[in-house]
C-alpha atoms as a PDB file:
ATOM      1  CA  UNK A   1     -11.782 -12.222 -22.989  1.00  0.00           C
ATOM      2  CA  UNK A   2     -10.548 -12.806 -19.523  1.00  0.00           C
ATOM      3  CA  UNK A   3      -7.629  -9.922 -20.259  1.00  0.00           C
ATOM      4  CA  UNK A   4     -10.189  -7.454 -20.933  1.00  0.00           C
ATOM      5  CA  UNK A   5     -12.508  -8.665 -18.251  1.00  0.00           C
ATOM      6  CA  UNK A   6     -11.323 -10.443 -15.870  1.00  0.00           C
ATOM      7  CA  UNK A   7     -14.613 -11.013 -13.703  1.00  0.00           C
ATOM      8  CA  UNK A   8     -17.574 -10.740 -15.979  1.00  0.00           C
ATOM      9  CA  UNK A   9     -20.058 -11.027 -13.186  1.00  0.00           C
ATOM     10  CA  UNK A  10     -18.439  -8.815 -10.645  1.00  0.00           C
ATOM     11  CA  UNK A  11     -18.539  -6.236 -13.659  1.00  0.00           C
ATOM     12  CA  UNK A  12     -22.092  -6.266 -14.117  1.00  0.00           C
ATOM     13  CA  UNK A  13     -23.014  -6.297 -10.528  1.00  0.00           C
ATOM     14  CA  UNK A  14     -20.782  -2.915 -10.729  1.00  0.00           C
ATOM     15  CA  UNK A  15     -22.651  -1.315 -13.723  1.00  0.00           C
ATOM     16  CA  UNK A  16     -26.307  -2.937 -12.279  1.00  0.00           C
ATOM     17  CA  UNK A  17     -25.775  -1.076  -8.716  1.00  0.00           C
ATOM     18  CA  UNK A  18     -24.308   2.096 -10.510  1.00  0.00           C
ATOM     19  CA  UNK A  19     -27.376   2.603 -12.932  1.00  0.00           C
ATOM     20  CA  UNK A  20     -29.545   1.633  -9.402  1.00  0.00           C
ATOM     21  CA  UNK A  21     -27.627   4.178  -7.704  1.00  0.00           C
ATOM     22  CA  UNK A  22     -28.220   7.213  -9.976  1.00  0.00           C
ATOM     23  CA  UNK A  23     -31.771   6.009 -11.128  1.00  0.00           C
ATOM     24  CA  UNK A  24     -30.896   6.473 -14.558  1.00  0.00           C
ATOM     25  CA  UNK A  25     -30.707   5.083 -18.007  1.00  0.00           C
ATOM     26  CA  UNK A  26     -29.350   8.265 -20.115  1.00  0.00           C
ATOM     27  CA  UNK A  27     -26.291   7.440 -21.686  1.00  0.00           C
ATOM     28  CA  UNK A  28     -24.096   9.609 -19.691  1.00  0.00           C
ATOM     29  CA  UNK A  29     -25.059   7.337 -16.693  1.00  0.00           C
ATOM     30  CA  UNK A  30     -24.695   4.136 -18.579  1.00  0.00           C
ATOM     31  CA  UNK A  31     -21.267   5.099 -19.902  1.00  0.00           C
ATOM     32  CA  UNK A  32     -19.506   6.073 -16.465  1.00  0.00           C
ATOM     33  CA  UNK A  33     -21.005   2.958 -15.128  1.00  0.00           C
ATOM     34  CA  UNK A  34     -19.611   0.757 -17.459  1.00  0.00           C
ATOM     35  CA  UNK A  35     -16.249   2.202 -17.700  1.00  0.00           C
ATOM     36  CA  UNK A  36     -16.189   1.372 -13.774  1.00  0.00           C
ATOM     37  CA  UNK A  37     -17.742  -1.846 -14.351  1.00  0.00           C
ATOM     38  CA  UNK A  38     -14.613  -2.505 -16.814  1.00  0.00           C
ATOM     39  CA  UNK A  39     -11.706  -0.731 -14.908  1.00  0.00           C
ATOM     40  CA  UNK A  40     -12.620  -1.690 -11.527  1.00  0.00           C
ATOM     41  CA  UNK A  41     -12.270  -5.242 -11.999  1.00  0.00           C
ATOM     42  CA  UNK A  42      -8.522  -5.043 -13.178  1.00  0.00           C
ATOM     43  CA  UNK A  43      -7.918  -3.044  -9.688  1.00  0.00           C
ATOM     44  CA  UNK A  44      -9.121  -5.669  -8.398  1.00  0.00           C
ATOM     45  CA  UNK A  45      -7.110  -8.525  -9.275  1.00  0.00           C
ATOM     46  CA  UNK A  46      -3.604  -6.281  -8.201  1.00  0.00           C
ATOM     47  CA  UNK A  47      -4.905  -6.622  -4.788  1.00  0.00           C
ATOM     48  CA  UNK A  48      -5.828 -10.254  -4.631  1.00  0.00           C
ATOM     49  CA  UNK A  49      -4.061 -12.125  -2.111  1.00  0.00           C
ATOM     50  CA  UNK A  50      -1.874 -15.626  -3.098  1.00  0.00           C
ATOM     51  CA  UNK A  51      -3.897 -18.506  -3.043  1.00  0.00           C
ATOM     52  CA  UNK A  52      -3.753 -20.464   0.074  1.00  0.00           C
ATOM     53  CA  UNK A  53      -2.753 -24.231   0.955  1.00  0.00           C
ATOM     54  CA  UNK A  54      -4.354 -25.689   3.625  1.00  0.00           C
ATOM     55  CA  UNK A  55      -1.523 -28.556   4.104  1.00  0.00           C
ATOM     56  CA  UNK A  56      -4.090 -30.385   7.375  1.00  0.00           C
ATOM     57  CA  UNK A  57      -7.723 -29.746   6.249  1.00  0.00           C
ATOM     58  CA  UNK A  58      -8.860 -32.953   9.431  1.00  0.00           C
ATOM     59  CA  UNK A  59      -6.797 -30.594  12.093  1.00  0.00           C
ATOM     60  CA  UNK A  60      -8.561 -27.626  10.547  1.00  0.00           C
ATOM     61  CA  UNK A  61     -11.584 -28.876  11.396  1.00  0.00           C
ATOM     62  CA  UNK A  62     -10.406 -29.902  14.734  1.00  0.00           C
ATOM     63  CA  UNK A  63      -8.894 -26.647  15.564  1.00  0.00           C
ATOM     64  CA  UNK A  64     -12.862 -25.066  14.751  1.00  0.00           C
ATOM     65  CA  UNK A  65     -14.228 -27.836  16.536  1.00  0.00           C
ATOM     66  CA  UNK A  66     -11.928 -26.127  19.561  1.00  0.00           C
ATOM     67  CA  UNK A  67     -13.012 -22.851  18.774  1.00  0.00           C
ATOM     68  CA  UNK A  68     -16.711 -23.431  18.864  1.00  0.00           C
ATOM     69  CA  UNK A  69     -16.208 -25.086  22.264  1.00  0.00           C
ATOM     70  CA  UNK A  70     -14.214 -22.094  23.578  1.00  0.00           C
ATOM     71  CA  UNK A  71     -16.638 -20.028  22.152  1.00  0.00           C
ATOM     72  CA  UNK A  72     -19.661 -21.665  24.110  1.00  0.00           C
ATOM     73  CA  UNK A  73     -17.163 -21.700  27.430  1.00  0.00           C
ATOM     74  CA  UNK A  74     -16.312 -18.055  26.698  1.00  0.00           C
ATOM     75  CA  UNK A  75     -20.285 -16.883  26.383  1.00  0.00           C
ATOM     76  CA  UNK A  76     -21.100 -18.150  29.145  1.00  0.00           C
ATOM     77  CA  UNK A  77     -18.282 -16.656  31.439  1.00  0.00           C
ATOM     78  CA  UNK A  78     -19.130 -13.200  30.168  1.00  0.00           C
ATOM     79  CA  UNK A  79     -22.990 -14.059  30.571  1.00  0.00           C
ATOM     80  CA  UNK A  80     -22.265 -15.044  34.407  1.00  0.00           C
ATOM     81  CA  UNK A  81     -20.138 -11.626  34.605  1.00  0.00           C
ATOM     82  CA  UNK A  82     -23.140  -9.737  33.279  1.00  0.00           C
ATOM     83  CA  UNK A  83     -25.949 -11.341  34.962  1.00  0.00           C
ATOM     84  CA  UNK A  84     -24.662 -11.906  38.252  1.00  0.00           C
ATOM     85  CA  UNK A  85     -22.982  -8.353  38.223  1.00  0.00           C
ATOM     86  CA  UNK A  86     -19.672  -9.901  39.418  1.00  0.00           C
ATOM     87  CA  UNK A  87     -17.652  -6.726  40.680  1.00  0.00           C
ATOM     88  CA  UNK A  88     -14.202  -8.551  41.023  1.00  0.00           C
ATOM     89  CA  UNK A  89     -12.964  -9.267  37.874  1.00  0.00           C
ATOM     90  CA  UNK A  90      -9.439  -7.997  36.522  1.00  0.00           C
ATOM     91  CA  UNK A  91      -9.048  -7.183  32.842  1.00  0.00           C
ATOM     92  CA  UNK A  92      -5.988  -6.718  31.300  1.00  0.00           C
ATOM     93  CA  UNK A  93      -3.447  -7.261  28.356  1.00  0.00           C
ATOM     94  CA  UNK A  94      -1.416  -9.876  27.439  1.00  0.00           C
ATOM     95  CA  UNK A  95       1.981  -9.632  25.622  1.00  0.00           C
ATOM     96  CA  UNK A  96       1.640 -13.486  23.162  1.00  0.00           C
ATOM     97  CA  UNK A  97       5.418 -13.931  21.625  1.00  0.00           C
ATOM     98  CA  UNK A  98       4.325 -15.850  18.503  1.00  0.00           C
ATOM     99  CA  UNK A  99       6.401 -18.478  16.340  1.00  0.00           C
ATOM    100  CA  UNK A 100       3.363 -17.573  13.241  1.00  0.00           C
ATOM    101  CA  UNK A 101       4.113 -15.419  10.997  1.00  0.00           C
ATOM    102  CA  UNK A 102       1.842 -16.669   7.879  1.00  0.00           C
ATOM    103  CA  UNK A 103      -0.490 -13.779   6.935  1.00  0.00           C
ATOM    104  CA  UNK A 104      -3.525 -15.987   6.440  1.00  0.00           C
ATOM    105  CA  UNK A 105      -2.493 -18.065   9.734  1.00  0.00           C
ATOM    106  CA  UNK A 106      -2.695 -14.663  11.815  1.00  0.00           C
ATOM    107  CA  UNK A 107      -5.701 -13.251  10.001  1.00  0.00           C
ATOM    108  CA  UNK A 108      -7.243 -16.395  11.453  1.00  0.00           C
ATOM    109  CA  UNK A 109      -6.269 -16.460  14.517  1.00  0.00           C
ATOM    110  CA  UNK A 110      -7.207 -12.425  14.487  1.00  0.00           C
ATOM    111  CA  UNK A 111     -10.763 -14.128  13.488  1.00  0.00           C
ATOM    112  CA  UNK A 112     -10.837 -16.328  16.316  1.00  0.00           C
ATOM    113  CA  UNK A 113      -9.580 -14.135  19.407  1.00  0.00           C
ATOM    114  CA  UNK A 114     -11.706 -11.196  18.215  1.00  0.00           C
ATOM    115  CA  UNK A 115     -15.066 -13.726  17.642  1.00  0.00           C
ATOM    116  CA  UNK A 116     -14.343 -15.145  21.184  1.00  0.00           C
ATOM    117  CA  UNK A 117     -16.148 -12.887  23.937  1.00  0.00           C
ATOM    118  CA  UNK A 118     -14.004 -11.385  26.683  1.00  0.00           C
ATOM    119  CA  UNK A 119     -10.990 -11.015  24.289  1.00  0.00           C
ATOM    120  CA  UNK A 120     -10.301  -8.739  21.636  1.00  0.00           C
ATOM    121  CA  UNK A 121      -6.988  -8.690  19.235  1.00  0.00           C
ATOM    122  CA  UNK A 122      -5.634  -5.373  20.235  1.00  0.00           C
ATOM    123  CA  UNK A 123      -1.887  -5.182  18.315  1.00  0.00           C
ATOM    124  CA  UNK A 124       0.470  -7.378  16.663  1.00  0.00           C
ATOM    125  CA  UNK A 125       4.046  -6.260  16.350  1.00  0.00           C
ATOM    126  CA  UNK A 126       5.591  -7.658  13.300  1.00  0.00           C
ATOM    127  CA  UNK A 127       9.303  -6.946  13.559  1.00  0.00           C
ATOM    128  CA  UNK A 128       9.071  -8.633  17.576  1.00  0.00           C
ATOM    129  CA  UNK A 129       6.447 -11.186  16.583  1.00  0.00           C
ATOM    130  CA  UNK A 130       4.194 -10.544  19.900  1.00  0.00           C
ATOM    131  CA  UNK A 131       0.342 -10.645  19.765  1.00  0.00           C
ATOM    132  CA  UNK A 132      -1.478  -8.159  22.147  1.00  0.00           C
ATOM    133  CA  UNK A 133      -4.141  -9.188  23.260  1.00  0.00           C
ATOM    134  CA  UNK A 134      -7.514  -7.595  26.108  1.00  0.00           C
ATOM    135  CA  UNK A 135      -8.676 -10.150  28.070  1.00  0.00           C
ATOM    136  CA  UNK A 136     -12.013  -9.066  30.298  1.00  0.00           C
ATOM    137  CA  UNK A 137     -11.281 -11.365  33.329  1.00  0.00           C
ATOM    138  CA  UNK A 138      -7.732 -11.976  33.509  1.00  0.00           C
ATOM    139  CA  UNK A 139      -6.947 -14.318  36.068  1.00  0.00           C
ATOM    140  CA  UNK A 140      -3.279 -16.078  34.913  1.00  0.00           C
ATOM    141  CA  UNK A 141      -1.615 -14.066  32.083  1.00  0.00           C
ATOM    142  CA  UNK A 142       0.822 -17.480  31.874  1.00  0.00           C
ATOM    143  CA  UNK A 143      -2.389 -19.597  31.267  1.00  0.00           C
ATOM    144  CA  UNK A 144      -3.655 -17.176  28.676  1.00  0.00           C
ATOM    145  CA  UNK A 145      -0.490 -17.690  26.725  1.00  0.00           C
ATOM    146  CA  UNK A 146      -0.146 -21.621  26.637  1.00  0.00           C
ATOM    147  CA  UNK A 147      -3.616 -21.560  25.795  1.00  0.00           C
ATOM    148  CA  UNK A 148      -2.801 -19.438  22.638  1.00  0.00           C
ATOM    149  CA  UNK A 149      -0.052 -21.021  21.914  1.00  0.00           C
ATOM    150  CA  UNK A 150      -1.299 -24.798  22.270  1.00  0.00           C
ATOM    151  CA  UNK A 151      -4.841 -24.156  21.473  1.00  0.00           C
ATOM    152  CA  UNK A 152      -4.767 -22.170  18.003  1.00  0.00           C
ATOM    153  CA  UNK A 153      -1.346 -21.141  17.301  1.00  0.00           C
ATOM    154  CA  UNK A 154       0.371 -24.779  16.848  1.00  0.00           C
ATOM    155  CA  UNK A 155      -2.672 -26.327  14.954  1.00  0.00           C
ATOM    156  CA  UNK A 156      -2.331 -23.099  12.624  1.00  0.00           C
ATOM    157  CA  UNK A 157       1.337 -23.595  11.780  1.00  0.00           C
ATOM    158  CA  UNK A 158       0.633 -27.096  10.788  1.00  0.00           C
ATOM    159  CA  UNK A 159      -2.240 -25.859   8.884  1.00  0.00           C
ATOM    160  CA  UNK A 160      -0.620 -22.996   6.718  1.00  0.00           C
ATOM    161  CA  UNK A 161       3.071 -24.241   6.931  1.00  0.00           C
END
């Protein structure tokens, strides 16, 4: 069964939204809808990732424990940058060499710098292994990279080694 249907209730979610789509029941409708219920699923599972080991689920929480308190320090700064109209403040981008090169480990990290206000992952150049990141009030570029480095990027090679 799981050959010729691979994920039964991902299938008929398919073939429920298609007949809610065209507002039909004829069998025309009902037949295109459940040959994409049937085929999509099997396109599916060619582009499902490899299942991921987290080696240090305690330092996984820690490292989001980190995150939510840069996240609540990084708020704020852009609030007081908002509200108080503070005219001197220098963005800018910083070149991050990396040492990750996990694809879940950098999707997360992606997750983090881009859900962190006054940031935003602009590039990462896989051959040279350097993040780019916009930061809104750059101050020390050096800072920004030890704090990459120390703050996410080490916990997440123990993580996903």
């Amino acid at each position: 069964m799981k050959r010729w249907l691979p994920h039964p209730l991902l299938a008929g979610f398919l073939l429920l939204a298609w007949l809610l789509l065209q507002q039909s029941l004829a069998p025309a409708t009902f037949l295109i809808g459940a040959l994409l219920a049937l085929g999509l699923p099997h396109l599916l599972d060619r582009l499902q990732p490899p299942p991921v080991r987290v080696r240090r689920p305690v330092l996984l929480l820690r490292l989001l424990a980190h995150v939510f308190v840069d996240l609540v320090r990084s708020n704020m700064a852009v609030a007081s940058i908002i509200l108080f109209r503070r005219q001197r403040f220098h963005s800018g981008f910083v070149h991050i060499p990396l040492t990750l090169t996990q694809p879940h480990a950098l999707a997360m990290l992606a997750c983090i710098i881009t859900a962190t206000p006054g940031t935003i992952w602009v590039s990462h150049d896989s051959r040279r292994n350097v993040l780019i990141i916009h930061v809104l009030d750059l101050i020390d570029e050096a800072a920004w990279i030890r704090h990459i480095k120390h703050r996410y990027e080490s916990p997440l090679l123990e993580i996903f080694r």
